[in-house]
N, C-alpha and C. Protein backbone atom coordinates (compact mmCIF):
# COMPACT_ATOMS: atom_id res chain seq x y z
N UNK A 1 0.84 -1.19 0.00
CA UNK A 1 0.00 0.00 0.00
C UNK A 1 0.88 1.24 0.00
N UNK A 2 0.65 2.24 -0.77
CA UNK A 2 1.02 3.24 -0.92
C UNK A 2 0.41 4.69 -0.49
N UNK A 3 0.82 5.69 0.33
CA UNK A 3 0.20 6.64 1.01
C UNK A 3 -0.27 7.44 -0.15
N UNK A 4 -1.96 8.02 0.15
CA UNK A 4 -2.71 8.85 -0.96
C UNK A 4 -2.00 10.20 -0.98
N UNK A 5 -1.77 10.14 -2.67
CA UNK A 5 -1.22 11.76 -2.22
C UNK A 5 -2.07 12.55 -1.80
N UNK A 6 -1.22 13.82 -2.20
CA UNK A 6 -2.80 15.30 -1.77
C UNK A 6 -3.38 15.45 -2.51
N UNK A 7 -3.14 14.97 -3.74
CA UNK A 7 -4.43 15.62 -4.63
C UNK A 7 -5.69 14.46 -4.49
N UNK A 8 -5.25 13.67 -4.42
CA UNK A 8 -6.29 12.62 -4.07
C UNK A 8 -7.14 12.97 -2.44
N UNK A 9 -5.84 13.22 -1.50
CA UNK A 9 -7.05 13.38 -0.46
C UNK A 9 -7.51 14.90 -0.63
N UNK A 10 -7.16 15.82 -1.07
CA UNK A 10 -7.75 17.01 -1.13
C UNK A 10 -8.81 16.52 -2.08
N UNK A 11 -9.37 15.51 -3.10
CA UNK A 11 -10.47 15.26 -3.29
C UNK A 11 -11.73 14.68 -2.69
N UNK A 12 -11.08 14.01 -2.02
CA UNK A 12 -11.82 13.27 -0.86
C UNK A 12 -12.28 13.98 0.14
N UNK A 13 -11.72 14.89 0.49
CA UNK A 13 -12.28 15.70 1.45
C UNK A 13 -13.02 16.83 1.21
N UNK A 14 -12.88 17.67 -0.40
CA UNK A 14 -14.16 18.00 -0.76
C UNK A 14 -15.36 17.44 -1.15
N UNK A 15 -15.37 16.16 -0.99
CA UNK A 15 -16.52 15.28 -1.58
C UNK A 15 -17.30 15.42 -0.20
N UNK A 16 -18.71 16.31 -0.59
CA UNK A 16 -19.78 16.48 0.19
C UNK A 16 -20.21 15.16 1.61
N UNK A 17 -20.31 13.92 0.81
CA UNK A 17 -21.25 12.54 1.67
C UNK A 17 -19.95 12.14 2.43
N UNK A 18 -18.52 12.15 2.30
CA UNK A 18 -17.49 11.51 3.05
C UNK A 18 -17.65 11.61 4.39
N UNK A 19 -17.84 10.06 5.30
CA UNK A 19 -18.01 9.95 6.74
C UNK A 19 -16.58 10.57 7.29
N UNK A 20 -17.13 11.34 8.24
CA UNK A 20 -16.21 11.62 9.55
C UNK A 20 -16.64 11.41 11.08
N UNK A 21 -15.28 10.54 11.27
CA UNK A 21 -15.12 9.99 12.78
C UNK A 21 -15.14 11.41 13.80
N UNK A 22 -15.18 10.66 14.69
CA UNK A 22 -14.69 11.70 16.36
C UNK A 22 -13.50 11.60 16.92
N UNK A 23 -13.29 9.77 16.72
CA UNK A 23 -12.09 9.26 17.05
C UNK A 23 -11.53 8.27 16.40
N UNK A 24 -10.11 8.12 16.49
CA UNK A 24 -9.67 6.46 15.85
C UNK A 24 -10.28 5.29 15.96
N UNK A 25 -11.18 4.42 14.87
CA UNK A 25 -11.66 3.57 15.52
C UNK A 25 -10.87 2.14 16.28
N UNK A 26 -11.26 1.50 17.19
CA UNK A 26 -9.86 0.46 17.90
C UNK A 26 -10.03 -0.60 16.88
N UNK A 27 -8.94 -1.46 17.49
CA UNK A 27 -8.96 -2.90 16.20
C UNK A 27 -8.13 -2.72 15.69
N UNK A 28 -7.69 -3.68 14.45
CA UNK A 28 -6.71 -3.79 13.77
C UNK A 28 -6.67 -2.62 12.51
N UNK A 29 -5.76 -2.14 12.30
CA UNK A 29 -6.03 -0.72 10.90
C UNK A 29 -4.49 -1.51 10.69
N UNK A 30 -4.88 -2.21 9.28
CA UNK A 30 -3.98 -2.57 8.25
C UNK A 30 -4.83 -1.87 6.70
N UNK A 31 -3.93 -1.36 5.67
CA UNK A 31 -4.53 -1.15 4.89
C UNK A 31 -5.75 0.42 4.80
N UNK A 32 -5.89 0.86 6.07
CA UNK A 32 -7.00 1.86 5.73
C UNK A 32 -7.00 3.24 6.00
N UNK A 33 -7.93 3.64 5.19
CA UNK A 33 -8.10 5.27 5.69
C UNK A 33 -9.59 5.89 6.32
N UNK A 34 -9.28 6.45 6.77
CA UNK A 34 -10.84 7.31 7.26
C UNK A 34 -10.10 9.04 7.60
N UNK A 35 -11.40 9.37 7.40
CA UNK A 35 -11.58 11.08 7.82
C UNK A 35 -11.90 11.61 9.65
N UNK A 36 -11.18 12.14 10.17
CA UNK A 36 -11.37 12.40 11.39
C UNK A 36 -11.78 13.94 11.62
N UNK A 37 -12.92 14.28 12.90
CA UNK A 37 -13.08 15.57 12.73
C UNK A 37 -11.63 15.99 13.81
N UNK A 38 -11.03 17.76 12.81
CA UNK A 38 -9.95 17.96 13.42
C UNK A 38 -10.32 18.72 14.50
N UNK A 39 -10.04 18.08 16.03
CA UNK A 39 -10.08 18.66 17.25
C UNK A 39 -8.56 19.67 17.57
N UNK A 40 -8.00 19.92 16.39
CA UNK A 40 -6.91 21.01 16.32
C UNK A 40 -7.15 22.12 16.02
N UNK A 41 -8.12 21.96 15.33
CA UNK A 41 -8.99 23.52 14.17
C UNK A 41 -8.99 24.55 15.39
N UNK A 42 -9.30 24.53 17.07
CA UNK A 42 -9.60 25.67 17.45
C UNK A 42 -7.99 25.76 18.14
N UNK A 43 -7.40 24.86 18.47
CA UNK A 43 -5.84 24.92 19.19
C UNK A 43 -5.33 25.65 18.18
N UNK A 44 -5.14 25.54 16.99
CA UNK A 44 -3.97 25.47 16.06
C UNK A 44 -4.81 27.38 16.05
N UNK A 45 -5.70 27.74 15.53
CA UNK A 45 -6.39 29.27 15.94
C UNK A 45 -5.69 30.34 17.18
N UNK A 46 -5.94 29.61 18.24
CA UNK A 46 -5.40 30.06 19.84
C UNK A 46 -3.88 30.14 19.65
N UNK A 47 -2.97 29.21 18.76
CA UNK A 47 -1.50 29.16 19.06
C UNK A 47 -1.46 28.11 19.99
N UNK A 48 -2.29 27.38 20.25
CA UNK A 48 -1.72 26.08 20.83
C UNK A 48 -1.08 24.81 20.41
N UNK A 49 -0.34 24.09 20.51
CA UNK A 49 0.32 23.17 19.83
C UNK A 49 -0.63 22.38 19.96
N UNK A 50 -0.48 20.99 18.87
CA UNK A 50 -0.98 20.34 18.05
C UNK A 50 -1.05 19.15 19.17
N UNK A 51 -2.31 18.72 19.40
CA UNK A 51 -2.71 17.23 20.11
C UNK A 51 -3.21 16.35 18.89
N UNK A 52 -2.22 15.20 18.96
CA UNK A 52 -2.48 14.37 17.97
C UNK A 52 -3.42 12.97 18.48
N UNK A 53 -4.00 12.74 17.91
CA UNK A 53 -5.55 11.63 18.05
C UNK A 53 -5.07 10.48 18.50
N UNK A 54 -5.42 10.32 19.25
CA UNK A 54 -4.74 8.77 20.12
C UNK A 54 -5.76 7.49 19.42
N UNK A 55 -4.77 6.66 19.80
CA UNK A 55 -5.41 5.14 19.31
C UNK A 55 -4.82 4.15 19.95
N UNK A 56 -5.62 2.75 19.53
CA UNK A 56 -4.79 1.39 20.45
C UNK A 56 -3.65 0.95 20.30
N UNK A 57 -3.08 1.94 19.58
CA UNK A 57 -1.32 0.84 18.98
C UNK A 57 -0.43 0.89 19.85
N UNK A 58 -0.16 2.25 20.33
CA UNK A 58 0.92 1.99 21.51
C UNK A 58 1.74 3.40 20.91
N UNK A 59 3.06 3.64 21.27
CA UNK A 59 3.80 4.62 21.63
C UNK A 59 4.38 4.77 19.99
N UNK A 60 3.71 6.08 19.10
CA UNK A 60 4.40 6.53 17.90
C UNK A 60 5.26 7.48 18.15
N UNK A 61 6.76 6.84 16.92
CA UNK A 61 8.01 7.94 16.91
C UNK A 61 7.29 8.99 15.64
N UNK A 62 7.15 10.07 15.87
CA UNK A 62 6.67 10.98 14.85
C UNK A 62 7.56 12.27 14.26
N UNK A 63 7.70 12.95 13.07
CA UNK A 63 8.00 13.41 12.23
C UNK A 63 7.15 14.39 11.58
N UNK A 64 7.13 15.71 11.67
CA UNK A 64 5.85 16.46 10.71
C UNK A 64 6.59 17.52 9.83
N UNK A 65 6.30 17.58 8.41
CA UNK A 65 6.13 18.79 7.75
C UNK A 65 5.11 19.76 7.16
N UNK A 66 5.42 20.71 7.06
CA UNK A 66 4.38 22.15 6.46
C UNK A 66 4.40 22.25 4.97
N UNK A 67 3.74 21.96 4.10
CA UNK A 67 3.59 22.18 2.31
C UNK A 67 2.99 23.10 1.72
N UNK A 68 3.54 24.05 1.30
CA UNK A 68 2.54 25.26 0.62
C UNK A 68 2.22 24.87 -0.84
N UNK A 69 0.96 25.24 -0.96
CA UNK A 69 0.44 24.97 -2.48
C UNK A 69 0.28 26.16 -3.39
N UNK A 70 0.16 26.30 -4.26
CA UNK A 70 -0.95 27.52 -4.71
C UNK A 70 -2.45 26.98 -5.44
N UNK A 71 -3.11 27.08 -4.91
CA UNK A 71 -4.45 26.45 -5.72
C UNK A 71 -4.65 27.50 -6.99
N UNK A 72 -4.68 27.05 -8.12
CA UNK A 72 -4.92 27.37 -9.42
C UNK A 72 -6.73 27.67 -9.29
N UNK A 73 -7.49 28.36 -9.84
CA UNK A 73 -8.70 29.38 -9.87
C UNK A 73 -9.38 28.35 -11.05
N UNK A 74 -8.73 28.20 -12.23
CA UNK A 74 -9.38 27.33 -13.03
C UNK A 74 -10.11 25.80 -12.99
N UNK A 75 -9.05 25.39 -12.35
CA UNK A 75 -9.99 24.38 -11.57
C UNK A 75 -9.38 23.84 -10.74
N UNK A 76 -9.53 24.36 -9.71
CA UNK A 76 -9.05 24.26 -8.30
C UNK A 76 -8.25 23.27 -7.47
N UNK A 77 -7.52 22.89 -8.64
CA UNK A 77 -5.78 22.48 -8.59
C UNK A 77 -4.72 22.89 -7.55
N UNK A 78 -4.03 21.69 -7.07
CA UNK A 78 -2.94 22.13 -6.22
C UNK A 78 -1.65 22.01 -7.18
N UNK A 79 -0.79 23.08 -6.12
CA UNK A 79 0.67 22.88 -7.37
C UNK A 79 1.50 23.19 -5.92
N UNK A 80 2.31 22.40 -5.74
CA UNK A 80 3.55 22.25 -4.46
C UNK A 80 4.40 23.72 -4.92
N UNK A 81 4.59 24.22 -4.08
CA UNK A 81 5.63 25.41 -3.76
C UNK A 81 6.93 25.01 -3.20
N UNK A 82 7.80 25.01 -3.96
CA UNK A 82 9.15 24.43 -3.52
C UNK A 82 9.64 25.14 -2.07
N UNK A 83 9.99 24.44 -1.19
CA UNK A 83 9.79 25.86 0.46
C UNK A 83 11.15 26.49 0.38
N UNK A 84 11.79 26.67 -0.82
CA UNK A 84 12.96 27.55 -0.67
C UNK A 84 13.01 28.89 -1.76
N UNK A 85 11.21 28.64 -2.06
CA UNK A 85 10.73 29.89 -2.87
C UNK A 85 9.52 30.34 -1.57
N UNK A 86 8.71 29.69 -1.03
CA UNK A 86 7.86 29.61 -0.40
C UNK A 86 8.07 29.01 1.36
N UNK A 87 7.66 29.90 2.43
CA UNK A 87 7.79 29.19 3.54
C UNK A 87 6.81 29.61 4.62
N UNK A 88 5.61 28.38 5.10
CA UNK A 88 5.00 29.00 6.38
C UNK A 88 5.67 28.59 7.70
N UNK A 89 5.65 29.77 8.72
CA UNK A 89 5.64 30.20 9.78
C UNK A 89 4.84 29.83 10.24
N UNK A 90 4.69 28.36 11.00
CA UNK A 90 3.09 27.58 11.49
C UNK A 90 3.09 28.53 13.32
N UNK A 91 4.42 29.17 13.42
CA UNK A 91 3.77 30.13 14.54
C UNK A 91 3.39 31.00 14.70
N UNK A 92 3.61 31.98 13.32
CA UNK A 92 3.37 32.82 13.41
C UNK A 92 2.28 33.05 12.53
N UNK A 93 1.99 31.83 12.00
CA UNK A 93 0.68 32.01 10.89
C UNK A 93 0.65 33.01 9.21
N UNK A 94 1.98 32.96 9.00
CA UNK A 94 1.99 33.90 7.95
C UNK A 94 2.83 33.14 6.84
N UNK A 95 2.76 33.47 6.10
CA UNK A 95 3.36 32.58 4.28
C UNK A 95 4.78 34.20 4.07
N UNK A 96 5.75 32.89 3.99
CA UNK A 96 6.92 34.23 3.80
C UNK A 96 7.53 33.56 2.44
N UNK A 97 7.62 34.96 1.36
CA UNK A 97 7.95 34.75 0.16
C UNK A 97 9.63 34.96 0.39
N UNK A 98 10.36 33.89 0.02
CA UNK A 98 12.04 34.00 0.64
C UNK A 98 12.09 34.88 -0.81
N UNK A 99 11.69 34.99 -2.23
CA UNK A 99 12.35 35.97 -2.98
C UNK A 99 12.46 37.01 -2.53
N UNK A 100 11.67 37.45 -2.25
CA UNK A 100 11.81 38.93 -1.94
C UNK A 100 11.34 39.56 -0.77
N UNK A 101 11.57 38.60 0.46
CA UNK A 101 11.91 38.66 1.49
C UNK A 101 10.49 39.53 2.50
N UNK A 102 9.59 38.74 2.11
CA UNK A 102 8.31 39.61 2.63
C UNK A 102 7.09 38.40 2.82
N UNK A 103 6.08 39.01 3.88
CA UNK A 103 4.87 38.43 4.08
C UNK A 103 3.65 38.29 2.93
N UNK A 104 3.53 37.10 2.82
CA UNK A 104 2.19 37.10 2.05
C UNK A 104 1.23 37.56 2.88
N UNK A 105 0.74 38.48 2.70
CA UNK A 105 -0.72 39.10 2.99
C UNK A 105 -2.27 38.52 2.43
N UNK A 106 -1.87 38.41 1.48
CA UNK A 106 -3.41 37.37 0.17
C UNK A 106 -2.85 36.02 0.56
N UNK A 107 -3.87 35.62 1.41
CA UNK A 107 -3.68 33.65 1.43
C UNK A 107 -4.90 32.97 0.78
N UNK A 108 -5.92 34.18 -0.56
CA UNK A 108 -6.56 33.28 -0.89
C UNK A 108 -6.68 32.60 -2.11
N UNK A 109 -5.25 32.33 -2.45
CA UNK A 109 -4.89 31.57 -3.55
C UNK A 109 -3.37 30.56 -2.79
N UNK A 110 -3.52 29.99 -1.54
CA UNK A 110 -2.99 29.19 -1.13
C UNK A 110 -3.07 28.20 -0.28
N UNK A 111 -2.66 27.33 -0.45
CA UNK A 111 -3.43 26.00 0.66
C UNK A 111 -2.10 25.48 1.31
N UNK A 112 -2.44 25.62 2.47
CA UNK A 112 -0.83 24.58 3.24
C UNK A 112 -1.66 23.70 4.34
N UNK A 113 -0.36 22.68 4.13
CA UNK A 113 -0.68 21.23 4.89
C UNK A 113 0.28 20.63 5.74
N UNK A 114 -0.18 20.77 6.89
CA UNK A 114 0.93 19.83 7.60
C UNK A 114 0.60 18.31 7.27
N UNK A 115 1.64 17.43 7.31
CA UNK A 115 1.40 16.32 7.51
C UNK A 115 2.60 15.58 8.58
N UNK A 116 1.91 14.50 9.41
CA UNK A 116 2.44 13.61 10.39
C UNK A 116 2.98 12.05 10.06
N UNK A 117 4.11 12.19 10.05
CA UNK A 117 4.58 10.68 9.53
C UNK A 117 4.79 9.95 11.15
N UNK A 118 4.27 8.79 11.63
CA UNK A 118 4.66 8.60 12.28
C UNK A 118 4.91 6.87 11.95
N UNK A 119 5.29 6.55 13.58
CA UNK A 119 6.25 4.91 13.08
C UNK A 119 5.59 4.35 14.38
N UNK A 120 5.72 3.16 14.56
CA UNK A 120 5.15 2.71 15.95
C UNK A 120 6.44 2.21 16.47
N UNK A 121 6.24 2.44 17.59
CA UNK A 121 7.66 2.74 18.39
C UNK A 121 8.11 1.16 18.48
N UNK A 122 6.91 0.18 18.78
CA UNK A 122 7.18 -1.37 18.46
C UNK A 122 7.38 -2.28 17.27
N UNK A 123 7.13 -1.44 16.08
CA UNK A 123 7.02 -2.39 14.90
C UNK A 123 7.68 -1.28 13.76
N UNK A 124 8.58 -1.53 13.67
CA UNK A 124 9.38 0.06 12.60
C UNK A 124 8.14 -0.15 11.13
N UNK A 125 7.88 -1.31 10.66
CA UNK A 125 7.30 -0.94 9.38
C UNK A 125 6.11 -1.11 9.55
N UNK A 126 4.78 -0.13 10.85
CA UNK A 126 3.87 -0.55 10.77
C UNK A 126 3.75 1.02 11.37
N UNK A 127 3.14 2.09 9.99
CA UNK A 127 2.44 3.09 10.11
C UNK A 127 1.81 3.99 9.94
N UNK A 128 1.36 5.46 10.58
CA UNK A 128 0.49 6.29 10.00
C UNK A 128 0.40 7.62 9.07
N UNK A 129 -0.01 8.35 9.03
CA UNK A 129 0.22 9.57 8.63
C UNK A 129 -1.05 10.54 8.87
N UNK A 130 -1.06 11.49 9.03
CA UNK A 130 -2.20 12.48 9.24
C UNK A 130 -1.97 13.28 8.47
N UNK A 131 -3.16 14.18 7.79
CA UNK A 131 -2.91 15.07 6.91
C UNK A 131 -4.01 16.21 7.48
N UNK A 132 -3.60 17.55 8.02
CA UNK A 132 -3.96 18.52 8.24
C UNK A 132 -4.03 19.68 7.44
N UNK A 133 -5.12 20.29 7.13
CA UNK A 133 -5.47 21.36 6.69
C UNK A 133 -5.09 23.09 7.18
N UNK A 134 -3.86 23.61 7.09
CA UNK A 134 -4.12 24.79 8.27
C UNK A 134 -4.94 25.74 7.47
N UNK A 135 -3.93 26.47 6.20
CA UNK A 135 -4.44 27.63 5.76
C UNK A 135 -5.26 27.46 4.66
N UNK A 136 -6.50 27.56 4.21
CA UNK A 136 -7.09 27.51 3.05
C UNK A 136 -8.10 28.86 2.27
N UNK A 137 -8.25 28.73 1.24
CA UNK A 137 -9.07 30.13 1.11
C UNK A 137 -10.26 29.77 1.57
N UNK A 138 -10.65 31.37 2.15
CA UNK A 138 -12.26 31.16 2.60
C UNK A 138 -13.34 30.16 2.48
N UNK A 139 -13.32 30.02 1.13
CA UNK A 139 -14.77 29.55 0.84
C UNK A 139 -14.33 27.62 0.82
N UNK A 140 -12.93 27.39 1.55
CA UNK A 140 -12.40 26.22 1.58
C UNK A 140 -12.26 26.07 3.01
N UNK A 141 -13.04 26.65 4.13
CA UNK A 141 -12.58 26.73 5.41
C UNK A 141 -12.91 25.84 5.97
N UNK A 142 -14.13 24.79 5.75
CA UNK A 142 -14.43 22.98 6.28
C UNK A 142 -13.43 22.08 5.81
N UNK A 143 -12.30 22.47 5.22
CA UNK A 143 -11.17 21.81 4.98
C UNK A 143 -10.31 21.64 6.36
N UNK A 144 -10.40 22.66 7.00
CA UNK A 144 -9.81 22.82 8.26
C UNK A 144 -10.18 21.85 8.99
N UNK A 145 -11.26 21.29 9.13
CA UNK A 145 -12.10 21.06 10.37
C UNK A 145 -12.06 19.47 10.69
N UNK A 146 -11.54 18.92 9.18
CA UNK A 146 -10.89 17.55 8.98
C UNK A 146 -9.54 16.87 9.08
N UNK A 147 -9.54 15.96 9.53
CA UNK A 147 -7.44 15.27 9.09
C UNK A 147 -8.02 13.95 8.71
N UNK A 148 -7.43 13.44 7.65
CA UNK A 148 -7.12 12.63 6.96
C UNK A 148 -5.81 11.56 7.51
N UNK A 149 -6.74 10.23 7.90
CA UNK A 149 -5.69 9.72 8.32
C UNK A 149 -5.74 7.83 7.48
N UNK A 150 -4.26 7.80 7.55
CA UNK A 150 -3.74 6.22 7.03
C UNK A 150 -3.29 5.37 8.12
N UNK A 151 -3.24 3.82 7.87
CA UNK A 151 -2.49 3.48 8.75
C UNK A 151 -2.20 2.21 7.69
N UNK A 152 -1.13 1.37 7.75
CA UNK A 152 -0.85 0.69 7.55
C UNK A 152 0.80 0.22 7.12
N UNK A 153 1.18 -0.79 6.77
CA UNK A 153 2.79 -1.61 7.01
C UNK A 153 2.88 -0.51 5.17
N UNK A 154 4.15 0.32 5.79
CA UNK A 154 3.94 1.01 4.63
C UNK A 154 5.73 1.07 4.63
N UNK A 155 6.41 1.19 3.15
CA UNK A 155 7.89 1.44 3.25
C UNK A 155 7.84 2.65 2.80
N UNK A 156 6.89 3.41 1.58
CA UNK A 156 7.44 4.42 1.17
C UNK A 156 6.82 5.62 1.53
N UNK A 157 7.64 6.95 2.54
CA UNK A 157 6.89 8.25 2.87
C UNK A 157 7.21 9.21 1.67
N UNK A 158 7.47 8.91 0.85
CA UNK A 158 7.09 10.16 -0.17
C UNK A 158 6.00 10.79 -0.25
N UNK A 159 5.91 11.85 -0.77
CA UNK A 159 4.33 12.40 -1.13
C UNK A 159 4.57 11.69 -2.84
């Protein structure tokens, strides 16, 4: 099994009928994904750090990065921002353009994503990933309110 990229779950998660959990469900998670509602949406607002969704597996070694996009207007396409043209400040909440050395002010032609690689502290090739929504344009703001999560015996973390 191979982890969904973003354009795939950024489809999935605009799709209107997609079930969302409260919590991880227990049991075995080989192979699957589900949608969780994000209980970060009002922390990550306040400046509080990030509580990640507990489950039955036991003690994850974890790893997270920040991805800026630009969503394209035509049809509402993501395109990766290389972060050494592009970089968010997840503390300070602002998109800094390294060309020319200044704040993006207009974030509504950009989408950034943290995502969580983690490992289970007992089984190195048995794990998850979360995919968080921080900044999106307005009329994309129930994007926030979701994370997207995998679990399964996985070797490759590429996006």
């Amino acid at each position: 099994m191979n982890w969904f990229d973003l354009h795939q779950i950024y489809s999935l998660l605009l799709h209107p009928g997609i079930p969302v959990h409260d919590r991880i469900p227990g049991g075995t998670k080989e192979k699957v994904h589900f949608v969780l509602r994000n209980k970060n949406y009002d922390r990550y607002r306040r400046g509080q750090c990030f509580v990640y969704p507990r489950d039955d597996c036991g003690l994850w070694i974890s790893a997270s990065k920040v991805i800026v996009f630009k969503l394209h207007d035509e049809d509402s396409t993501l395109v990766k921002i290389p972060n050494t043209i592009m970089k968010f400040d997840i503390n300070a909440k602002v998109l800094l353009d390294l060309r020319r050395d200044e704040i993006v002010h207009d974030m509504s032609e950009y989408v950034v994503i943290k995502k969580l690689y983690g490992t289970l502290k007992g089984c190195k090739t048995y794990q998850r990933r979360l995919t968080y929504f921080l900044e999106v344009p307005a009329s994309m703001e129930a994007l926030k309110t979701l994370c997207f999560v995998e679990y399964g015996t996985m070797q490759d973390t590429t996006d």
